[in-house]
Protein backbone atom coordinates (compact mmCIF):
# COMPACT_ATOMS: atom_id res chain seq x y z
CA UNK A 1 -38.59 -10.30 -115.14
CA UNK A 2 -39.94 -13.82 -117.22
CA UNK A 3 -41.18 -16.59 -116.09
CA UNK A 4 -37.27 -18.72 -117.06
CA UNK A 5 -35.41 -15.90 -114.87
CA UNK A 6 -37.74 -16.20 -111.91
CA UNK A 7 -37.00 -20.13 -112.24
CA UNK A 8 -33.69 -19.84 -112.55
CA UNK A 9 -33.09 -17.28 -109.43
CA UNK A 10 -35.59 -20.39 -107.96
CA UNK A 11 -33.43 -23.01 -108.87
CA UNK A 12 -30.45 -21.09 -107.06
CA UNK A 13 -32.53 -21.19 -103.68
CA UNK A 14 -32.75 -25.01 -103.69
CA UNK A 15 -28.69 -25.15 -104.11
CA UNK A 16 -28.53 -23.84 -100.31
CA UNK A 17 -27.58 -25.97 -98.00
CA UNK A 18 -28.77 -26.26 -93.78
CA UNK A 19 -25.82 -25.73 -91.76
CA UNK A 20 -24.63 -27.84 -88.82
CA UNK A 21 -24.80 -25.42 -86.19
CA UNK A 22 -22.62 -26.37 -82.76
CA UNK A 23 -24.55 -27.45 -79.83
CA UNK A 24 -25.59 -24.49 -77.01
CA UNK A 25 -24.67 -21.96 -79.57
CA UNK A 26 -28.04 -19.57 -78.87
CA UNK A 27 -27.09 -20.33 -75.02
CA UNK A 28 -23.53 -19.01 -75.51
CA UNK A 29 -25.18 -15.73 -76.78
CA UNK A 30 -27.54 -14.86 -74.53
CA UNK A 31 -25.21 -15.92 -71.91
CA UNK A 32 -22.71 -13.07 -73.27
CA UNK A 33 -25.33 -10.60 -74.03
CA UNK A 34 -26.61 -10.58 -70.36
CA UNK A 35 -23.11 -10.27 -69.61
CA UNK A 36 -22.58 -6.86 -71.11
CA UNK A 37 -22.78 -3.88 -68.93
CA UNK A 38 -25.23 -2.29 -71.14
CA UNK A 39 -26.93 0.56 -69.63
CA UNK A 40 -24.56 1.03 -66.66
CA UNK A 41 -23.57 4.73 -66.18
CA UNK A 42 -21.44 5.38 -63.28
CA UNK A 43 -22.09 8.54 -60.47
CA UNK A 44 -18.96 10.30 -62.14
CA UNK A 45 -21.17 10.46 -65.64
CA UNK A 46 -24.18 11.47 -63.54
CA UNK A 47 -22.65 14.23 -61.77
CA UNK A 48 -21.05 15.33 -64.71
CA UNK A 49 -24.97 15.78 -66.81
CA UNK A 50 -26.16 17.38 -63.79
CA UNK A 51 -23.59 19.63 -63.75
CA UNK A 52 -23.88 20.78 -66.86
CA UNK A 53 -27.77 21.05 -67.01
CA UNK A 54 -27.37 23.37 -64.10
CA UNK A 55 -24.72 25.06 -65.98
CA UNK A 56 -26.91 25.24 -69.25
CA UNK A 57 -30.20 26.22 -66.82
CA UNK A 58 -27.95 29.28 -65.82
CA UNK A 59 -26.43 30.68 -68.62
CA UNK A 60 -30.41 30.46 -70.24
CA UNK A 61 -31.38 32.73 -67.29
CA UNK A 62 -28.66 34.85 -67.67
CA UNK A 63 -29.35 35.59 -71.01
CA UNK A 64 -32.90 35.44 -70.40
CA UNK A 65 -32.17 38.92 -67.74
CA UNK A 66 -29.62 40.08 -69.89
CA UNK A 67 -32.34 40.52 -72.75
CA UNK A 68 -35.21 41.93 -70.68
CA UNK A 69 -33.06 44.76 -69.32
CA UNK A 70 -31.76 45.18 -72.34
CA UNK A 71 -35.12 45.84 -74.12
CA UNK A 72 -36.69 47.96 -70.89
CA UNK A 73 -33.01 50.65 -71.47
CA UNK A 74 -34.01 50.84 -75.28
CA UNK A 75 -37.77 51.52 -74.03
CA UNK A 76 -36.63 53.88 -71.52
CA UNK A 77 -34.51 56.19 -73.97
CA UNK A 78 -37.02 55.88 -76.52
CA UNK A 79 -39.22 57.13 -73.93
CA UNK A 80 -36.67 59.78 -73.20
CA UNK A 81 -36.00 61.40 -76.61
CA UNK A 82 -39.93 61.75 -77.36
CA UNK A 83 -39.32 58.53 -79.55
CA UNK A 84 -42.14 55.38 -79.84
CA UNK A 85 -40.50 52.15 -78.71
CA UNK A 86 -42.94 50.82 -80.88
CA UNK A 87 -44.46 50.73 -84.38
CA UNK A 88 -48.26 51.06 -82.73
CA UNK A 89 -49.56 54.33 -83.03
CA UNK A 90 -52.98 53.55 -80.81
CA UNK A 91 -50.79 53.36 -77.44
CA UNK A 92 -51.62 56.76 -74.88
């Protein structure tokens, strides 16, 4: 950018004009924002989450189980057909 464009965006700056603003306007605002119910969650909304963390919190340790006896039945047949459940060839 020159020096004449930088005046000229300049120049456009000084052509704003203040604004009259109307009395107890920044009052009116925060009067209305403390007025908003922001934050507010009812007992429905919290027994609803905890619902469904306990819900979640289940289903994890179902499928938690579910996977551990799952693994120990492929160990045991393993076991069972002479097989190694496992790729280590040090284990008695």
């Amino acid at each position: 950018m020159t020096g004449t464009d930088l005046n000229n965006e300049l120049q456009r700056l000084e052509t704003i004009q203040s604004v009259d603003v109307p009395a107890f306007l920044f009052t009116r605002v925060q009067q209305r924002i403390q007025n908003e119910s922001f934050g507010k969650v009812t007992p429905k909304i919290k027994w609803a989450l905890a619902f469904s963390i306990i819900v979640l919190f289940v289903i994890n340790l179902l499928a938690i189980s579910s996977y551990h006896s799952t693994q120990d039945y492929r160990n045991n047949l393993a076991k069972a057909m002479q097989l190694l459940p496992n790729n280590n060839f040090y284990n008695d």
